[in-house]
PDB file of N, CA and C in Angstrom:
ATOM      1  N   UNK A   1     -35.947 -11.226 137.227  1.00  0.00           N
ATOM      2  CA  UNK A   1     -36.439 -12.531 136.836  1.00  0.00           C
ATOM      3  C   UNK A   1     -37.258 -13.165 137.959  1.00  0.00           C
ATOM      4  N   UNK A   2     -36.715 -12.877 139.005  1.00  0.00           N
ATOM      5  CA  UNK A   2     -37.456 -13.647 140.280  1.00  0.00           C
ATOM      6  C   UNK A   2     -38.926 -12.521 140.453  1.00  0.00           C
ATOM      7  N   UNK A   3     -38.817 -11.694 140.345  1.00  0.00           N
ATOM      8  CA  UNK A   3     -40.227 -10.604 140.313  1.00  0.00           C
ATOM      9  C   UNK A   3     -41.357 -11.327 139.110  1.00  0.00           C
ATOM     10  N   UNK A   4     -40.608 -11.429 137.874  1.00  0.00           N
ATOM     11  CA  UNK A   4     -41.327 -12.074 136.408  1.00  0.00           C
ATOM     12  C   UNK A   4     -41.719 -13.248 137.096  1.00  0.00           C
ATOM     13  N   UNK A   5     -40.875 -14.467 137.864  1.00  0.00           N
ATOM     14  CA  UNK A   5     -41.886 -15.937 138.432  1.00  0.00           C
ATOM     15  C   UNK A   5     -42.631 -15.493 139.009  1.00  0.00           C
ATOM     16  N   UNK A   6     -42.385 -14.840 139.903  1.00  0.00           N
ATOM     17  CA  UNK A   6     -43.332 -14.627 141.591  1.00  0.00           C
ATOM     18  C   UNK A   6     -44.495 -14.008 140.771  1.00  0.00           C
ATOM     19  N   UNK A   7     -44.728 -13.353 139.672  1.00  0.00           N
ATOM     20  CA  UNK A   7     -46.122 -12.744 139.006  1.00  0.00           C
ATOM     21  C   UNK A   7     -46.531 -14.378 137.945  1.00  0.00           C
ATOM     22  N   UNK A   8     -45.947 -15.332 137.277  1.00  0.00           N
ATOM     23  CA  UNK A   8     -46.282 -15.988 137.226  1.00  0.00           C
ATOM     24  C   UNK A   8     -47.034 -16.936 138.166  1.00  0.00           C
ATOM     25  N   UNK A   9     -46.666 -17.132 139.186  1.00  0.00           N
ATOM     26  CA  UNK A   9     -47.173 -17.939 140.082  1.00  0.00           C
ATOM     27  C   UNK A   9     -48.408 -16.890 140.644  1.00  0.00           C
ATOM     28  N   UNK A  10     -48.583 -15.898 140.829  1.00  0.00           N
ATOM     29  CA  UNK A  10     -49.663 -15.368 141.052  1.00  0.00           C
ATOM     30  C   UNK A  10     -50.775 -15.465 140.101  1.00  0.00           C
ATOM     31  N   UNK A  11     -50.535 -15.221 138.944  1.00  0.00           N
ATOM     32  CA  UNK A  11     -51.295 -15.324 137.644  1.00  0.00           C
ATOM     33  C   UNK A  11     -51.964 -17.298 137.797  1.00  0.00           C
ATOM     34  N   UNK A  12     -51.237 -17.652 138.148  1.00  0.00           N
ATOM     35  CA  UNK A  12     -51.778 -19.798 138.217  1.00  0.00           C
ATOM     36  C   UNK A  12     -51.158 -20.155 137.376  1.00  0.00           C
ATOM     37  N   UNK A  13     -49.952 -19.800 136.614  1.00  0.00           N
ATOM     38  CA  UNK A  13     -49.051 -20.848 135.620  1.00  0.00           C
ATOM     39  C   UNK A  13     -48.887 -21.960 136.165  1.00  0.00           C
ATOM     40  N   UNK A  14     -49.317 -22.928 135.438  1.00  0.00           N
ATOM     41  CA  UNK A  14     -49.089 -24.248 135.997  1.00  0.00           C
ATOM     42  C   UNK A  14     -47.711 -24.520 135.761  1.00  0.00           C
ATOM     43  N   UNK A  15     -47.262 -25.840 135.947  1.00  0.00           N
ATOM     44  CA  UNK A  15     -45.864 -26.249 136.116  1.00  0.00           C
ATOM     45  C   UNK A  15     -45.393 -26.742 135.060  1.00  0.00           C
ATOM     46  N   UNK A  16     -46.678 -26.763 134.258  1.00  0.00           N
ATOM     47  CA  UNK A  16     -46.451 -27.274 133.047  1.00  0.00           C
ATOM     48  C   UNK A  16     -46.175 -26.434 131.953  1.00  0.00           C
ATOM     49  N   UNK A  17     -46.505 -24.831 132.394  1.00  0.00           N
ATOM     50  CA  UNK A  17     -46.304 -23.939 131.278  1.00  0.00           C
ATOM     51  C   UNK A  17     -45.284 -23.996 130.490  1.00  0.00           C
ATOM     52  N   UNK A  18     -45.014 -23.388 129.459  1.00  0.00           N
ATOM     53  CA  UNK A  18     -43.558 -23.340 128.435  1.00  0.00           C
ATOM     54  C   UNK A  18     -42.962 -22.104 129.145  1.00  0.00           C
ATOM     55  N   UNK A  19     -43.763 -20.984 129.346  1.00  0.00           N
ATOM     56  CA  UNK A  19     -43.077 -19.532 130.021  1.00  0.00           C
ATOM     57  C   UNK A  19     -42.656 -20.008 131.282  1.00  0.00           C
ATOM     58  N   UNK A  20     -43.078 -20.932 132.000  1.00  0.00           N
ATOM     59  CA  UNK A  20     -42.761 -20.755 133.338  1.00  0.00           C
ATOM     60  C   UNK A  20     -41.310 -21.940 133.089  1.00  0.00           C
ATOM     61  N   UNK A  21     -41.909 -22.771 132.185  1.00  0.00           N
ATOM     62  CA  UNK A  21     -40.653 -24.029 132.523  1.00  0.00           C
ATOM     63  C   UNK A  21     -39.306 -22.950 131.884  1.00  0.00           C
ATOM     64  N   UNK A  22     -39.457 -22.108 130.980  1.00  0.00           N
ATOM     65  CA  UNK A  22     -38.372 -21.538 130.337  1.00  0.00           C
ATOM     66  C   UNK A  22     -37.409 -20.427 131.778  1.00  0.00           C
ATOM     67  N   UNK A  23     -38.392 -19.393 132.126  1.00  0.00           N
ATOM     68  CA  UNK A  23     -38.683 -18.993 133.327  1.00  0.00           C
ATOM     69  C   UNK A  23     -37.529 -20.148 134.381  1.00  0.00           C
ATOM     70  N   UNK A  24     -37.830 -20.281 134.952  1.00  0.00           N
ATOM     71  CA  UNK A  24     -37.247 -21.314 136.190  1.00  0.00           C
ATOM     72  C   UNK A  24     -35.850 -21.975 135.343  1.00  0.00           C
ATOM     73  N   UNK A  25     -35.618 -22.399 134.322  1.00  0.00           N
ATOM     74  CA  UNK A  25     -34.387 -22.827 133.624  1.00  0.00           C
ATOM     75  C   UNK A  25     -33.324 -21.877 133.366  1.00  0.00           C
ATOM     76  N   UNK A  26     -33.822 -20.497 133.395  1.00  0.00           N
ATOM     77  CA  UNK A  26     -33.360 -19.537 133.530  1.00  0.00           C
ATOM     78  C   UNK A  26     -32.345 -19.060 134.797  1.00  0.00           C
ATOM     79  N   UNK A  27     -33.726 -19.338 135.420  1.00  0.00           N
ATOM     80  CA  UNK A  27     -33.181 -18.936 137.006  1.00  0.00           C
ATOM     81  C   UNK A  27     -32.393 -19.832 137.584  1.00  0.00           C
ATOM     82  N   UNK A  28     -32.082 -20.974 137.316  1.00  0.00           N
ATOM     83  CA  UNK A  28     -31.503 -21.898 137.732  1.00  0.00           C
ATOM     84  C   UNK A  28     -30.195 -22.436 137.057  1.00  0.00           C
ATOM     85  N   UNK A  29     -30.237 -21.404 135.853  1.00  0.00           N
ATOM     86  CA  UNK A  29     -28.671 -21.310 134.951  1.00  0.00           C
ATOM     87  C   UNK A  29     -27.764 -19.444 135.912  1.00  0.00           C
ATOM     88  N   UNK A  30     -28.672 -18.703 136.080  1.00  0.00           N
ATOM     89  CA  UNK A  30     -28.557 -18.210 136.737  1.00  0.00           C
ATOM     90  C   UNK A  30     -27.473 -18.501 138.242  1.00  0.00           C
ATOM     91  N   UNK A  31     -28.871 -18.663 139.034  1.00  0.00           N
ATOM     92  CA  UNK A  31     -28.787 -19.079 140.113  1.00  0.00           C
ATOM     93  C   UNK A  31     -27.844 -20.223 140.768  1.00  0.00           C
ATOM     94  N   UNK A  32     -27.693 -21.169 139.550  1.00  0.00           N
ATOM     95  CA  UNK A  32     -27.075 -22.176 140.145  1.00  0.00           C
ATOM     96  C   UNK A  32     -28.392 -23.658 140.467  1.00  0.00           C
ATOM     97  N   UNK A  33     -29.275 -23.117 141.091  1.00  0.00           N
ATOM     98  CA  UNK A  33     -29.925 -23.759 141.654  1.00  0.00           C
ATOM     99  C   UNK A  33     -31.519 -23.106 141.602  1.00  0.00           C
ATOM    100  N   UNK A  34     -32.145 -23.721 141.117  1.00  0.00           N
ATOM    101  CA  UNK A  34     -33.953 -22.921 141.539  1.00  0.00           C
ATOM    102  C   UNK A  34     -35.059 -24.002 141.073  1.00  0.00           C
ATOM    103  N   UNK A  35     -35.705 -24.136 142.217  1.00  0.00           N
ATOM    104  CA  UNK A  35     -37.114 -25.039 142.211  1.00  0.00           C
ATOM    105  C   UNK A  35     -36.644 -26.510 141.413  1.00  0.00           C
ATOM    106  N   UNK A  36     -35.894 -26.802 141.866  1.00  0.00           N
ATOM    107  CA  UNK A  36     -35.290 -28.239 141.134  1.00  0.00           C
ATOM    108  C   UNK A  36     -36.253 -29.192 141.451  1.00  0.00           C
ATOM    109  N   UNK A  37     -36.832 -29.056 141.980  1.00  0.00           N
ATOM    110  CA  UNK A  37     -37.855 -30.388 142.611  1.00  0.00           C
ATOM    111  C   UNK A  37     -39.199 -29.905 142.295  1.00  0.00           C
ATOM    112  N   UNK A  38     -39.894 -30.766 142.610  1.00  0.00           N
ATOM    113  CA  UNK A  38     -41.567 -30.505 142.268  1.00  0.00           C
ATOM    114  C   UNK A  38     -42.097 -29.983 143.335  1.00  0.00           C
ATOM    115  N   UNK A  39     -41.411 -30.746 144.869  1.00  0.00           N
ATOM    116  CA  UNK A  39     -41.769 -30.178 145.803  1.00  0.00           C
ATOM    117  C   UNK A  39     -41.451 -28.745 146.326  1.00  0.00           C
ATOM    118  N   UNK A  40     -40.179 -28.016 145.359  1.00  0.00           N
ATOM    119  CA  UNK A  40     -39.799 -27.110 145.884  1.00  0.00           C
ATOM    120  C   UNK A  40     -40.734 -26.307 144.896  1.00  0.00           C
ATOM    121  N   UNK A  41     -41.290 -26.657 143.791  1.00  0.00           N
ATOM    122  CA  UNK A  41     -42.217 -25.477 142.994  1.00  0.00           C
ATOM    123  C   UNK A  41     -43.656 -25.786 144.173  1.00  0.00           C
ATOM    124  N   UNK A  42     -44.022 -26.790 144.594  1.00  0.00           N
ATOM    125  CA  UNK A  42     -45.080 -26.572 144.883  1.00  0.00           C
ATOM    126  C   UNK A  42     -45.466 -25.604 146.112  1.00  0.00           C
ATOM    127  N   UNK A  43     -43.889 -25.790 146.803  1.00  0.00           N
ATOM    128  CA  UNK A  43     -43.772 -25.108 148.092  1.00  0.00           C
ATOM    129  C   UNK A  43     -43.413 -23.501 147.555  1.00  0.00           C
ATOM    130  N   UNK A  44     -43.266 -22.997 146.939  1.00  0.00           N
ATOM    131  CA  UNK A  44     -43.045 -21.951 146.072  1.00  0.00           C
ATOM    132  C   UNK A  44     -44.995 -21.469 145.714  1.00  0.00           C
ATOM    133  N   UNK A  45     -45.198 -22.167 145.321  1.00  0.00           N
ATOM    134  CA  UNK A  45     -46.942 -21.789 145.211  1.00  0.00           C
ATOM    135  C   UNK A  45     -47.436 -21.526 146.421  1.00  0.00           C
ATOM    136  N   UNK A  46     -47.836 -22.090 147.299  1.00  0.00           N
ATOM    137  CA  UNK A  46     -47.890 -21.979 148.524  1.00  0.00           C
ATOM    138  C   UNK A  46     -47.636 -21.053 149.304  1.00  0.00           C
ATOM    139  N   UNK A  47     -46.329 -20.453 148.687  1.00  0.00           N
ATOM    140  CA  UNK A  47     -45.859 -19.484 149.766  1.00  0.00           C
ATOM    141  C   UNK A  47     -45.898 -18.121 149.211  1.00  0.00           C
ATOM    142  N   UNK A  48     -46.230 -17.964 147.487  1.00  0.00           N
ATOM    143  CA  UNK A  48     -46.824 -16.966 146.504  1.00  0.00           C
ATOM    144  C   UNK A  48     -47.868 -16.633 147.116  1.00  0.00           C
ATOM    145  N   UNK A  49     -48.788 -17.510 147.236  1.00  0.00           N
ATOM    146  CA  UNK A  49     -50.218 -17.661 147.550  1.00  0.00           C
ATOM    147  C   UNK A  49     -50.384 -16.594 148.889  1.00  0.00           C
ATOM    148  N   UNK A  50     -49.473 -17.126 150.075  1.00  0.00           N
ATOM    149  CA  UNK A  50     -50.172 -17.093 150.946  1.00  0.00           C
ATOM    150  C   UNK A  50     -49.277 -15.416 151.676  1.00  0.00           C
ATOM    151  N   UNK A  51     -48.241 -15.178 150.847  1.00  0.00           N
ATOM    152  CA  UNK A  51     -47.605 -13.788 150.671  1.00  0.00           C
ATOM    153  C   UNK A  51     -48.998 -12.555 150.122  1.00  0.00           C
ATOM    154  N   UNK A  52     -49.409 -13.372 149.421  1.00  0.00           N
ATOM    155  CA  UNK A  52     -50.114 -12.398 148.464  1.00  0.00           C
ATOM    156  C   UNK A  52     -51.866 -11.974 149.198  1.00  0.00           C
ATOM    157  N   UNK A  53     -51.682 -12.768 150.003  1.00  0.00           N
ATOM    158  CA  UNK A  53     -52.739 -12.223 151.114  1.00  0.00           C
ATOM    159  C   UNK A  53     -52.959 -11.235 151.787  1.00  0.00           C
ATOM    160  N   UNK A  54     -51.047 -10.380 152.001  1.00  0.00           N
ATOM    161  CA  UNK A  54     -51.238  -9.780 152.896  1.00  0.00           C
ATOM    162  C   UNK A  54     -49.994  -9.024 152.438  1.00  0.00           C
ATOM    163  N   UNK A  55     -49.488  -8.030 151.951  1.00  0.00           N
ATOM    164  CA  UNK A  55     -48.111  -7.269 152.043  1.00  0.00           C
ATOM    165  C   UNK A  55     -47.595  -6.674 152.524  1.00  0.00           C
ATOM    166  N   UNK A  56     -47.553  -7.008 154.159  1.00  0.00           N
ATOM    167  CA  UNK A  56     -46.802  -6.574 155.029  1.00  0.00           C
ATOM    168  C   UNK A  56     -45.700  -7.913 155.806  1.00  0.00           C
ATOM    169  N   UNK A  57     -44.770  -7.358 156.277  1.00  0.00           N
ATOM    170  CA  UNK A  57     -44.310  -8.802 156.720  1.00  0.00           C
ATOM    171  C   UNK A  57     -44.608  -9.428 157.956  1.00  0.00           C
ATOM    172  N   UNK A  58     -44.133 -10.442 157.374  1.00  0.00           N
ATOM    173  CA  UNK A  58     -44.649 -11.583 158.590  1.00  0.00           C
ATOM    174  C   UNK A  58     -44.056 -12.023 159.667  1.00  0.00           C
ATOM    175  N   UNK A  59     -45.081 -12.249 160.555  1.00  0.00           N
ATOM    176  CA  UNK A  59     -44.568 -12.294 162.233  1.00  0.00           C
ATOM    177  C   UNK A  59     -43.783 -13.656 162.247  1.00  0.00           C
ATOM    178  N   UNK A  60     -43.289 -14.094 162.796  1.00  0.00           N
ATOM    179  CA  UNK A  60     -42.414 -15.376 163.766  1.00  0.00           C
ATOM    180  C   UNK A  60     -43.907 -16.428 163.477  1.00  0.00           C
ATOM    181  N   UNK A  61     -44.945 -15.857 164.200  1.00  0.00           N
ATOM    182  CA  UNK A  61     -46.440 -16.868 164.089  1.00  0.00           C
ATOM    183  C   UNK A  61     -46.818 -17.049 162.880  1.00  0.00           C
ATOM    184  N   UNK A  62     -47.020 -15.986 162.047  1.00  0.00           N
ATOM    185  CA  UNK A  62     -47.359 -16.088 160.288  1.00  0.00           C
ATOM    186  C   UNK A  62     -46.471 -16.909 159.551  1.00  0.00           C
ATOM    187  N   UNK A  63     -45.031 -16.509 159.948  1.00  0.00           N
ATOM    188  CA  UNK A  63     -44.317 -17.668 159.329  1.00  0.00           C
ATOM    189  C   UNK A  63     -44.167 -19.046 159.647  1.00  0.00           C
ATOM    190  N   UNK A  64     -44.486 -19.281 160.725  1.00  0.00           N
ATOM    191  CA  UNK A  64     -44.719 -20.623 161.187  1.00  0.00           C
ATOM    192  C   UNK A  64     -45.752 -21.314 160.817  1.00  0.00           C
ATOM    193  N   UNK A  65     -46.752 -20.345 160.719  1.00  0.00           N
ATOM    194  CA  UNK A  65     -47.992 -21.015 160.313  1.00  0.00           C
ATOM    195  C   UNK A  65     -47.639 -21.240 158.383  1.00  0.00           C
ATOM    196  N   UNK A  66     -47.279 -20.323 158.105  1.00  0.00           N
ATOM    197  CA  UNK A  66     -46.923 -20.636 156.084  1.00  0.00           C
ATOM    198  C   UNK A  66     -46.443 -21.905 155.886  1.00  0.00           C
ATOM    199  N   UNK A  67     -45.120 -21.723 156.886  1.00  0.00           N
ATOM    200  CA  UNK A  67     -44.209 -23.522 156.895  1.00  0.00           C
ATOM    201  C   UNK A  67     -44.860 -24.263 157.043  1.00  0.00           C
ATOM    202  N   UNK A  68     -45.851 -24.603 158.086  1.00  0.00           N
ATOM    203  CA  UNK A  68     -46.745 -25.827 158.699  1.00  0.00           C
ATOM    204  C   UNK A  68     -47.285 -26.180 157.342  1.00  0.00           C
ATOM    205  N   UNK A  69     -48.084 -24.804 156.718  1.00  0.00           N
ATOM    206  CA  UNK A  69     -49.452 -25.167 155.192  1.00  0.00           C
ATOM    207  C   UNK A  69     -48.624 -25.825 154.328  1.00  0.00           C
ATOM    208  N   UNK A  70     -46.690 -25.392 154.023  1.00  0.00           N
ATOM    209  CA  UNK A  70     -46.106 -25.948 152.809  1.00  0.00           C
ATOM    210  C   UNK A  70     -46.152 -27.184 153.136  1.00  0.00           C
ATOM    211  N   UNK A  71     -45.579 -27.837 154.603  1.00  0.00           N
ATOM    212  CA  UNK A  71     -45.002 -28.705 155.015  1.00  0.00           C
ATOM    213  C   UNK A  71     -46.590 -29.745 154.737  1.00  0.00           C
ATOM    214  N   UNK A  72     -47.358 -29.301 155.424  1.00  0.00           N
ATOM    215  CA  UNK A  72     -48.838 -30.305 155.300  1.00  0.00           C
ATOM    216  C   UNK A  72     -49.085 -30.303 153.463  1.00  0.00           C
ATOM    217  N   UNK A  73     -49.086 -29.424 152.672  1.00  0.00           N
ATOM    218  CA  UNK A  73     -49.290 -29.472 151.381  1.00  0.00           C
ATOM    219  C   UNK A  73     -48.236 -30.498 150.746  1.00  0.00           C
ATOM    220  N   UNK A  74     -47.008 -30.439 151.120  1.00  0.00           N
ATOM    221  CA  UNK A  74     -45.642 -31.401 150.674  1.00  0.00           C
ATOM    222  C   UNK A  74     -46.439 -32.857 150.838  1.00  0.00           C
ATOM    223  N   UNK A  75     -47.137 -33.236 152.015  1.00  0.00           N
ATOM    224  CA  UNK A  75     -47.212 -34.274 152.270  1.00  0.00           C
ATOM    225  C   UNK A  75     -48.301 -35.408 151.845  1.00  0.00           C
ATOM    226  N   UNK A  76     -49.251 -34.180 151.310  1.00  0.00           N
ATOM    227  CA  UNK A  76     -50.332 -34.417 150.545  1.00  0.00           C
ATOM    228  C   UNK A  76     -49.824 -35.217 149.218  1.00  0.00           C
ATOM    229  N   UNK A  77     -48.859 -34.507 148.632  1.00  0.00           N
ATOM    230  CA  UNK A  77     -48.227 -34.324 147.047  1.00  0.00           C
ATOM    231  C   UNK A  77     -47.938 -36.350 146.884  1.00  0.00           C
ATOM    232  N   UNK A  78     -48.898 -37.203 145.864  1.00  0.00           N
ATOM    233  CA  UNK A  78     -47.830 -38.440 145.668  1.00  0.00           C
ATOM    234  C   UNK A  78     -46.149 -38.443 145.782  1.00  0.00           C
TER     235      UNK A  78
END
């Protein structure tokens, strides 16, 4: 299920989709807990995004730098 979002969010499902809202309600009956917030889907895009640049993993610096883009993108968000 988490493979099925993470290709949604690559694809640009917005937040508004029916697959994705069904998707994530899922995961979060599941899970217990998933993307409960707006900020945590947006920070979830963000970090789809910026995974998908590159598929190897990321250094201590790459990840610092991902956090900084969510953290500056969070702050943007009304």
């Amino acid at each position: 299920m988490l493979d099925e979002h993470r290709e949604m969010l690559r694809a640009g499902k917005s937040q508004e989709n029916s697959e994705r809202i069904e998707m994530e309600r899922r995961l979060r009956t599941r899970l217990g807990s998933f993307a409960d917030t707006s900020a945590d889907r947006v920070a979830q895009e963000i970090v789809t995004r910026e995974l998908e640049k590159d598929a190897s993993p990321l250094t201590k610096f790459e990840l610092e730098t991902v956090r900084e883009k969510v953290q500056k993108a969070l702050a943007q968000k009304p």
